[in-house]
Each structure stands twice: as structure tokens, then as C-alpha cells.
C-alpha atoms as a PDB file:
ATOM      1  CA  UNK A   1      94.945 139.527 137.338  1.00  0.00           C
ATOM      2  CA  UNK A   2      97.238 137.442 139.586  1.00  0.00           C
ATOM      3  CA  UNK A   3      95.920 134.369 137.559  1.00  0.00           C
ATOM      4  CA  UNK A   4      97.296 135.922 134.377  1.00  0.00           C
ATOM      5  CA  UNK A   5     101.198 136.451 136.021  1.00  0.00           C
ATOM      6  CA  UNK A   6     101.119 132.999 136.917  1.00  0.00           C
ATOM      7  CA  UNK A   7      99.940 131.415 133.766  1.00  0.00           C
ATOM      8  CA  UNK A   8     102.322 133.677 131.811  1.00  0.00           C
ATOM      9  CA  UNK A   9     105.679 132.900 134.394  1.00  0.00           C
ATOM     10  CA  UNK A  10     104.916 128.991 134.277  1.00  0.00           C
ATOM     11  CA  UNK A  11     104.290 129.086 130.518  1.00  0.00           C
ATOM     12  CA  UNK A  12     107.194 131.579 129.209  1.00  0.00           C
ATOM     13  CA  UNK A  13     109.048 131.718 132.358  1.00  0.00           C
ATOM     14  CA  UNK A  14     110.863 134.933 133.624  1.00  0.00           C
ATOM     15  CA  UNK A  15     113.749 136.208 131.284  1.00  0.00           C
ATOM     16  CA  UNK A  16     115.855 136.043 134.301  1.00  0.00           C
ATOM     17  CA  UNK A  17     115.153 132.014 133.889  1.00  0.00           C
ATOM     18  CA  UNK A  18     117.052 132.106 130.830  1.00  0.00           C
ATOM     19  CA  UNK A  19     114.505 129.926 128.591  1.00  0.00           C
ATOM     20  CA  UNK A  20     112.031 132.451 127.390  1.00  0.00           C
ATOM     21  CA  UNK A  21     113.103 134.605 124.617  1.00  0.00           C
ATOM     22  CA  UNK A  22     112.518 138.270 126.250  1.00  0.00           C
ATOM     23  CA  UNK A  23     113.976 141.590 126.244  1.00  0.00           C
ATOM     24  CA  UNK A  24     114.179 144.839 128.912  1.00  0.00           C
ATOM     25  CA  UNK A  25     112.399 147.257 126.024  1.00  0.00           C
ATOM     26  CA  UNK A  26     109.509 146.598 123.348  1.00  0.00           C
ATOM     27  CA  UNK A  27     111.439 145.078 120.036  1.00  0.00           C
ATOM     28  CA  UNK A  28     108.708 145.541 117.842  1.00  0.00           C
ATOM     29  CA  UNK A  29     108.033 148.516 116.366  1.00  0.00           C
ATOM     30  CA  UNK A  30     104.919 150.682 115.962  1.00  0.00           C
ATOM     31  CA  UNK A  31     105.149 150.353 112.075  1.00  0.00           C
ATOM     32  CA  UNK A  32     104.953 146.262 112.147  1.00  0.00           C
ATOM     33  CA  UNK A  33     102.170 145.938 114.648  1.00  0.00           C
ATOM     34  CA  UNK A  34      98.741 144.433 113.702  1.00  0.00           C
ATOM     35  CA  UNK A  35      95.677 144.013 115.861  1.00  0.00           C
ATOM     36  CA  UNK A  36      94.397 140.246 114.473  1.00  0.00           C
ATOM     37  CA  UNK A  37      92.150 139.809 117.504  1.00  0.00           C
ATOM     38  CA  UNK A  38      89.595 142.524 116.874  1.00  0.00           C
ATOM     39  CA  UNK A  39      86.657 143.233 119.307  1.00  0.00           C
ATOM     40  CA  UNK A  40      87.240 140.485 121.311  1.00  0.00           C
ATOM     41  CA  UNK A  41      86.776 141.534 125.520  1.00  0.00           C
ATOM     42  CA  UNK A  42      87.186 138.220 126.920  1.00  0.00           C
ATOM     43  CA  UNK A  43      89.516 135.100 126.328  1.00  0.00           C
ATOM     44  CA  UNK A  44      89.790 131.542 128.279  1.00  0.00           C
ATOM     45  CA  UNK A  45      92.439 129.617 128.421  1.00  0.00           C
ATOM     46  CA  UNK A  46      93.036 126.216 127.150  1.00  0.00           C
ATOM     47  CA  UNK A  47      95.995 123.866 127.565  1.00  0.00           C
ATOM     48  CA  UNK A  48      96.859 120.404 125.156  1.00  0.00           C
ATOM     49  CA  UNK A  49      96.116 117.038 127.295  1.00  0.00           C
ATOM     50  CA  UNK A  50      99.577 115.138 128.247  1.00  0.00           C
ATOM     51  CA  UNK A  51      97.814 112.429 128.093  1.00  0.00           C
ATOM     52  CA  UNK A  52      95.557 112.854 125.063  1.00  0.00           C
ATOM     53  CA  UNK A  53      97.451 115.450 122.367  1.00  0.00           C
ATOM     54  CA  UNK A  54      93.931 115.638 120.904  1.00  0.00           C
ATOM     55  CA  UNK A  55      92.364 117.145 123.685  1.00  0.00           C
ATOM     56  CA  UNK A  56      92.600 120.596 125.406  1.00  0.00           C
ATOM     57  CA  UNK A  57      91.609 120.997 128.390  1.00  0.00           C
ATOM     58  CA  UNK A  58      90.381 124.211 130.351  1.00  0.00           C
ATOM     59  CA  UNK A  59      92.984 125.015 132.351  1.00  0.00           C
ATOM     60  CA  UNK A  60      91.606 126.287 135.969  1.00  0.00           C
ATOM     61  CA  UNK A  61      93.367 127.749 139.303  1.00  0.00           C
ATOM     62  CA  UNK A  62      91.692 125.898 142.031  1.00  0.00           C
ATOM     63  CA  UNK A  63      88.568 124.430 139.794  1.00  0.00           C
ATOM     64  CA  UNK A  64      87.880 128.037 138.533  1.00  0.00           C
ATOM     65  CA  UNK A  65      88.914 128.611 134.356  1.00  0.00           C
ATOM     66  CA  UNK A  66      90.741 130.897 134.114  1.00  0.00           C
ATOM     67  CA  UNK A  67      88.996 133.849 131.948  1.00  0.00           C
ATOM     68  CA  UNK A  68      90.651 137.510 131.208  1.00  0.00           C
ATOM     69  CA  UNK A  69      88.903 140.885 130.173  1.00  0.00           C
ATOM     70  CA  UNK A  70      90.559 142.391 126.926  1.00  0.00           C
ATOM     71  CA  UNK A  71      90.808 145.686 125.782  1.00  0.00           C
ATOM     72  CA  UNK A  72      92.294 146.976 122.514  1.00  0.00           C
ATOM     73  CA  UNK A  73      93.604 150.288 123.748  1.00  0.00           C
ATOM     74  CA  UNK A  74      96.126 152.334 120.857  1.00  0.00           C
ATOM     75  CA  UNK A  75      98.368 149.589 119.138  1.00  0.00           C
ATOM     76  CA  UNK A  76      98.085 147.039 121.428  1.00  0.00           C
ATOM     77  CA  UNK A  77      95.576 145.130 124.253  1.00  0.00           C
ATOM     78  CA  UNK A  78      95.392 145.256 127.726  1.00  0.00           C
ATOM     79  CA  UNK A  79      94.828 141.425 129.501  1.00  0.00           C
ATOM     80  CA  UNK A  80      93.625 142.093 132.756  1.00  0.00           C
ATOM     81  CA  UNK A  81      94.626 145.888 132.980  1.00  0.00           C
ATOM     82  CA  UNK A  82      98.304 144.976 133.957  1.00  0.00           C
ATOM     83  CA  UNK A  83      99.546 142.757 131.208  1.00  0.00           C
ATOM     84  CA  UNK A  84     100.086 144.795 127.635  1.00  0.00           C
ATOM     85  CA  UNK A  85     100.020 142.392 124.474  1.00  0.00           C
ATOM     86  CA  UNK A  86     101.049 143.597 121.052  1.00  0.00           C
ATOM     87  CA  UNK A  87     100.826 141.941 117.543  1.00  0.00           C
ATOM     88  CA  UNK A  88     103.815 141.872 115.015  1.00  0.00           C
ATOM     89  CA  UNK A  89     103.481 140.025 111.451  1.00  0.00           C
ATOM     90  CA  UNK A  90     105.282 137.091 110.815  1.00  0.00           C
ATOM     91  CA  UNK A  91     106.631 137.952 108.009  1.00  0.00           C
ATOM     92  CA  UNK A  92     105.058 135.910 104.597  1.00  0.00           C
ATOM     93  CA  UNK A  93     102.936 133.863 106.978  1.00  0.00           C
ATOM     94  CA  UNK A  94      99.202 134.959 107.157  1.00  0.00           C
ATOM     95  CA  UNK A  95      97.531 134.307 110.530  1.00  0.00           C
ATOM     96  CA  UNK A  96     100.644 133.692 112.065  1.00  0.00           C
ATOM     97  CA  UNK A  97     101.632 136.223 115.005  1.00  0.00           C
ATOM     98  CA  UNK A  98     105.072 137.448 116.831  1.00  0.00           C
ATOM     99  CA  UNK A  99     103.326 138.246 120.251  1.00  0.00           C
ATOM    100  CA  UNK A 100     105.054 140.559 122.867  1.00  0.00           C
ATOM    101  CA  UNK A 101     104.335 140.026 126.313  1.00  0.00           C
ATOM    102  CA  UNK A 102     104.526 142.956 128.492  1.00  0.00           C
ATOM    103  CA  UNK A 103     104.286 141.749 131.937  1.00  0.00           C
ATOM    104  CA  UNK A 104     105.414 144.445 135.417  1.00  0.00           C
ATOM    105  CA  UNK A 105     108.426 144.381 137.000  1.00  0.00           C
ATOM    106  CA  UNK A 106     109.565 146.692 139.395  1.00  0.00           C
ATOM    107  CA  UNK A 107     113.150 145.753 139.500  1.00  0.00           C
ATOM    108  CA  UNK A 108     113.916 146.797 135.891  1.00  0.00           C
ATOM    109  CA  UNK A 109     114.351 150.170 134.442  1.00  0.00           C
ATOM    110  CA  UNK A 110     110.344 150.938 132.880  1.00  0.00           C
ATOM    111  CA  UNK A 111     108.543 148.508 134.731  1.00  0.00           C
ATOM    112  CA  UNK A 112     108.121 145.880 132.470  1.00  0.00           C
ATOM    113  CA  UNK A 113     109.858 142.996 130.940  1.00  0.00           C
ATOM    114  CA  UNK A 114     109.144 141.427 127.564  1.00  0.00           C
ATOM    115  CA  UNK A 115     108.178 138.031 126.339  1.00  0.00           C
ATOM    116  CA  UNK A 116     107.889 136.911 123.363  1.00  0.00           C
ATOM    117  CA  UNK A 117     105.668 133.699 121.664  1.00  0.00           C
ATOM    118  CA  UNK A 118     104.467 133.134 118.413  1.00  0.00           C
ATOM    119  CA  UNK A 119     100.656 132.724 117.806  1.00  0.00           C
ATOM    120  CA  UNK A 120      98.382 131.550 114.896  1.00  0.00           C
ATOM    121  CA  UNK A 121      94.823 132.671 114.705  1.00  0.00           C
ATOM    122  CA  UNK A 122      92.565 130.182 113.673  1.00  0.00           C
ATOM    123  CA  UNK A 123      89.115 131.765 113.782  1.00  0.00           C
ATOM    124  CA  UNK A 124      88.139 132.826 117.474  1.00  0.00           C
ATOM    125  CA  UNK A 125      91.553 130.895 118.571  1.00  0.00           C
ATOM    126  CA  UNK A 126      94.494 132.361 119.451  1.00  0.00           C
ATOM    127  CA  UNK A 127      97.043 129.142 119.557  1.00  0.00           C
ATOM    128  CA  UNK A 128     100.697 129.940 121.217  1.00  0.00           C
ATOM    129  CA  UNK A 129     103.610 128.248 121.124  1.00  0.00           C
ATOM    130  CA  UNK A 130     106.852 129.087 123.034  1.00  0.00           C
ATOM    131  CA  UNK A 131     110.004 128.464 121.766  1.00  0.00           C
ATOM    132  CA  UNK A 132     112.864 129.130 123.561  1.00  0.00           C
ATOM    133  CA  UNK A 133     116.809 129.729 124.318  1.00  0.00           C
ATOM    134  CA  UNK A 134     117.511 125.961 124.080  1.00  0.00           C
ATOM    135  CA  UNK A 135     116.377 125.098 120.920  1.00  0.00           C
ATOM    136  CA  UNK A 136     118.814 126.994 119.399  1.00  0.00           C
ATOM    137  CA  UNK A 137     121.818 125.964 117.994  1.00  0.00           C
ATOM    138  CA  UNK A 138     124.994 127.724 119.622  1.00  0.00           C
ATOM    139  CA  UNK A 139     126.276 129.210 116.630  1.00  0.00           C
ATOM    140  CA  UNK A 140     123.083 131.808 116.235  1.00  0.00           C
ATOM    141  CA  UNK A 141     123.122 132.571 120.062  1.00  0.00           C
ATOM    142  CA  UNK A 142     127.235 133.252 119.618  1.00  0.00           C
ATOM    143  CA  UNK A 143     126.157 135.434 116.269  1.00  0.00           C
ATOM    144  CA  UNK A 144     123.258 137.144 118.600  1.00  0.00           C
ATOM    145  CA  UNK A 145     125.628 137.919 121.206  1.00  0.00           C
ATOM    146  CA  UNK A 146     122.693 136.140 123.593  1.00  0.00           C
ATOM    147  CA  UNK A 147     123.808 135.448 127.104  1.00  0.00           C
ATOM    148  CA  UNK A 148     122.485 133.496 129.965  1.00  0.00           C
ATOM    149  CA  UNK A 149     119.117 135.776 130.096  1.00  0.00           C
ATOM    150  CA  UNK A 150     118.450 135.024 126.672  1.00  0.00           C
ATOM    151  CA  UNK A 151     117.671 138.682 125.905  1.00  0.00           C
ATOM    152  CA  UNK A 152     117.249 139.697 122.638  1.00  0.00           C
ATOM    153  CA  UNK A 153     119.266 143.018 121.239  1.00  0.00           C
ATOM    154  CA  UNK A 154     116.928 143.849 118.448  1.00  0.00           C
ATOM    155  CA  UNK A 155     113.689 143.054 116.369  1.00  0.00           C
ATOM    156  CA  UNK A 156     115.578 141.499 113.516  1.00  0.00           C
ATOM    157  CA  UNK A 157     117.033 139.174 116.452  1.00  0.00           C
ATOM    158  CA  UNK A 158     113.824 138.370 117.365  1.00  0.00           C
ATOM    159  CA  UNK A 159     112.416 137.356 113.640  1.00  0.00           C
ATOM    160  CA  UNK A 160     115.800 135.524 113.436  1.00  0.00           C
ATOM    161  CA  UNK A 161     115.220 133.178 116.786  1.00  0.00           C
ATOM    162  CA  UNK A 162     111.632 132.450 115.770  1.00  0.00           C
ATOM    163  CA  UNK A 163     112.805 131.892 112.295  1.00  0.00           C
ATOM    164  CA  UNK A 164     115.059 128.988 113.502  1.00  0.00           C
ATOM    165  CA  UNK A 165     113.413 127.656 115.881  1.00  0.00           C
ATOM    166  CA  UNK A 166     109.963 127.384 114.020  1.00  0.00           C
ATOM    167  CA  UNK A 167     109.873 123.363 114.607  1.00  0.00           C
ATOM    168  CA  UNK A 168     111.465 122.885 117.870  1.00  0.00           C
ATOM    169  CA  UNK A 169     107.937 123.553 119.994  1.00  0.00           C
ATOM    170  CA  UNK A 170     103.955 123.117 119.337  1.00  0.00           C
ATOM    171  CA  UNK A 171     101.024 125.129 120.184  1.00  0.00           C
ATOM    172  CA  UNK A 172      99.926 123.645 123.833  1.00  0.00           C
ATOM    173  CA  UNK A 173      97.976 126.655 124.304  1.00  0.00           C
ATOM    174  CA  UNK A 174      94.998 128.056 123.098  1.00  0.00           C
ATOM    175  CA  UNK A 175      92.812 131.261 123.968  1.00  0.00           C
ATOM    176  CA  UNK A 176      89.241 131.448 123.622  1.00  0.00           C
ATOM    177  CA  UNK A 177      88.508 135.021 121.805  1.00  0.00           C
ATOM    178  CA  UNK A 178      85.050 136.039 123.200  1.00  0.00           C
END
């Protein structure tokens, strides 16, 4: 479980950090969400080589992969029992994925903050990329009203930021579906 917070901070960082596009209540709604990842009950993660973009490499805490139980559970799954993922089209792209990251957090009102990363299922493969404040230009975060948190106001804000910054990262991450 603890493996699972610390991938997720070091990958999207906290929305407090200002870089990962997040918000302090769910932005996509019930209507929009799919469930592309089936029965799976177990993923692994994989990360992109620095060194060789070809390769991906398991990516381990202390020698040990790092592996998390899944559960689809309503709308949504559950990584781990304490991190809630949920699926929202993209829209006119098939296999392509808005994903909201619901990870705890006692200091905010509900107990959970929300990031958000795009994903792209390529048979058992869940690739993510995540894009972030900086890659957009300063005229859309002026027009979003987005401050130094990077929080988004609504789900058409979200589509919008993902929209625009569709070529400014790459999917370095992949999950095993199991």
C-alpha cells in the first residue's frame, strides 16, 4: 500500500507541488466513466529506461517489483484498498483514458485529493503519461483561472488541459494488467 503512495507522489507529485494537474473533489462525472481494465486483480509496474527509451524496466522498492491487488468495486477500482482509480473517455480517441487518481489526505476537506493522467490501453497495458501545469501556455492557465496548485475548477477544464498539452509528455509508465 505504502509502495503505491510513493510511486504515485514521485510520479504525479502532490497538487500542493503545483505540477500535477489535480483537484480537492472528483471532476469526472458518473455519466462519462468507463471501466477499460476489466477483470484484471493484479498490475506491476513498469518504468521507460533513461538510458535505453526502448526498454522498460520493472520498477522495484528495495529489489522487490512493485505489484498491486485491483478491485473493480461500483464505477471505479480500488489499487491497494486505499487508492480509488476511475476511467473517463477521451473524447473521439478509442483506448485512450482520462484517469483520476484518488489518493488520502487527511488535511483536506473528504479525505482525498485528485490526480489526474492520461492512459492508453494497449492490450493487458495500461501506459500513463503525466502532463502537467508547465506545459501549458499562460494564456489557458489565465483563461482557467489556475493558480499556483494547479487545481482544476471543472471537468471541461480538465479535457481542456489534456487537450493542449497532448504532446508536451510520453508514456514512461506502464502497468501490467493481470
Amino acid at each position: 500500500m505504502m509502495r503505491l503512495r510513493v510511486l504515485l507522489a514521485g510520479v504525479l507529485c502532490a497538487v500542493a507541488a503545483a505540477c500535477a494537474f489535480g483537484s480537492y473533489t472528483p471532476l469526472i462525472p458518473p455519466e462519462d466513466v468507463v471501466m477499460p481494465l476489466g477483470t484484471a486483480t493484479v498490475v506491476r509496474a513498469y518504468v521507460q529506461s533513461d538510458d535505453d527509451p526502448s526498454r522498460w524496466d520493472p520498477s522495484a522498492e528495495n529489489g522487490v517489483p512493485e505489484e498491486y491487488d485491483i478491485r473493480q468495486e461500483g464505477y471505479g477500482y480500488w489499487l491497494d484498498e486505499d487508492v480509488w482509480l476511475v476511467f473517463g473517455q477521451m473524447d473521439g480517441r478509442a483506448g485512450e483514458y482520462l484517469m483520476q487518481i484518488a489518493t488520502p489526505e487527511d488535511s483536506v476537506e473528504g479525505g482525498y485529493v485528485y490526480n489526474y493522467a492520461l492512459g492508453k490501453l494497449v492490450g493487458d497495458r495500461l501506459f500513463v503519461k503525466f502532463p502537467d501545469c508547465d506545459d501549458l501556455p499562460i494564456d489557458t492557465m489565465n483563461a482557467l483561472g489556475l493558480d499556483a496548485e494547479c487545481a482544476l475548477p471543472s471537468y471541461d477544464s480538465l479535457k481542456r488541459v489534456f487537450a493542449e498539452t497532448e504532446a508536451a509528455a510520453t508514456y514512461t509508465t506502464y502497468y501490467q494488467l493481470r
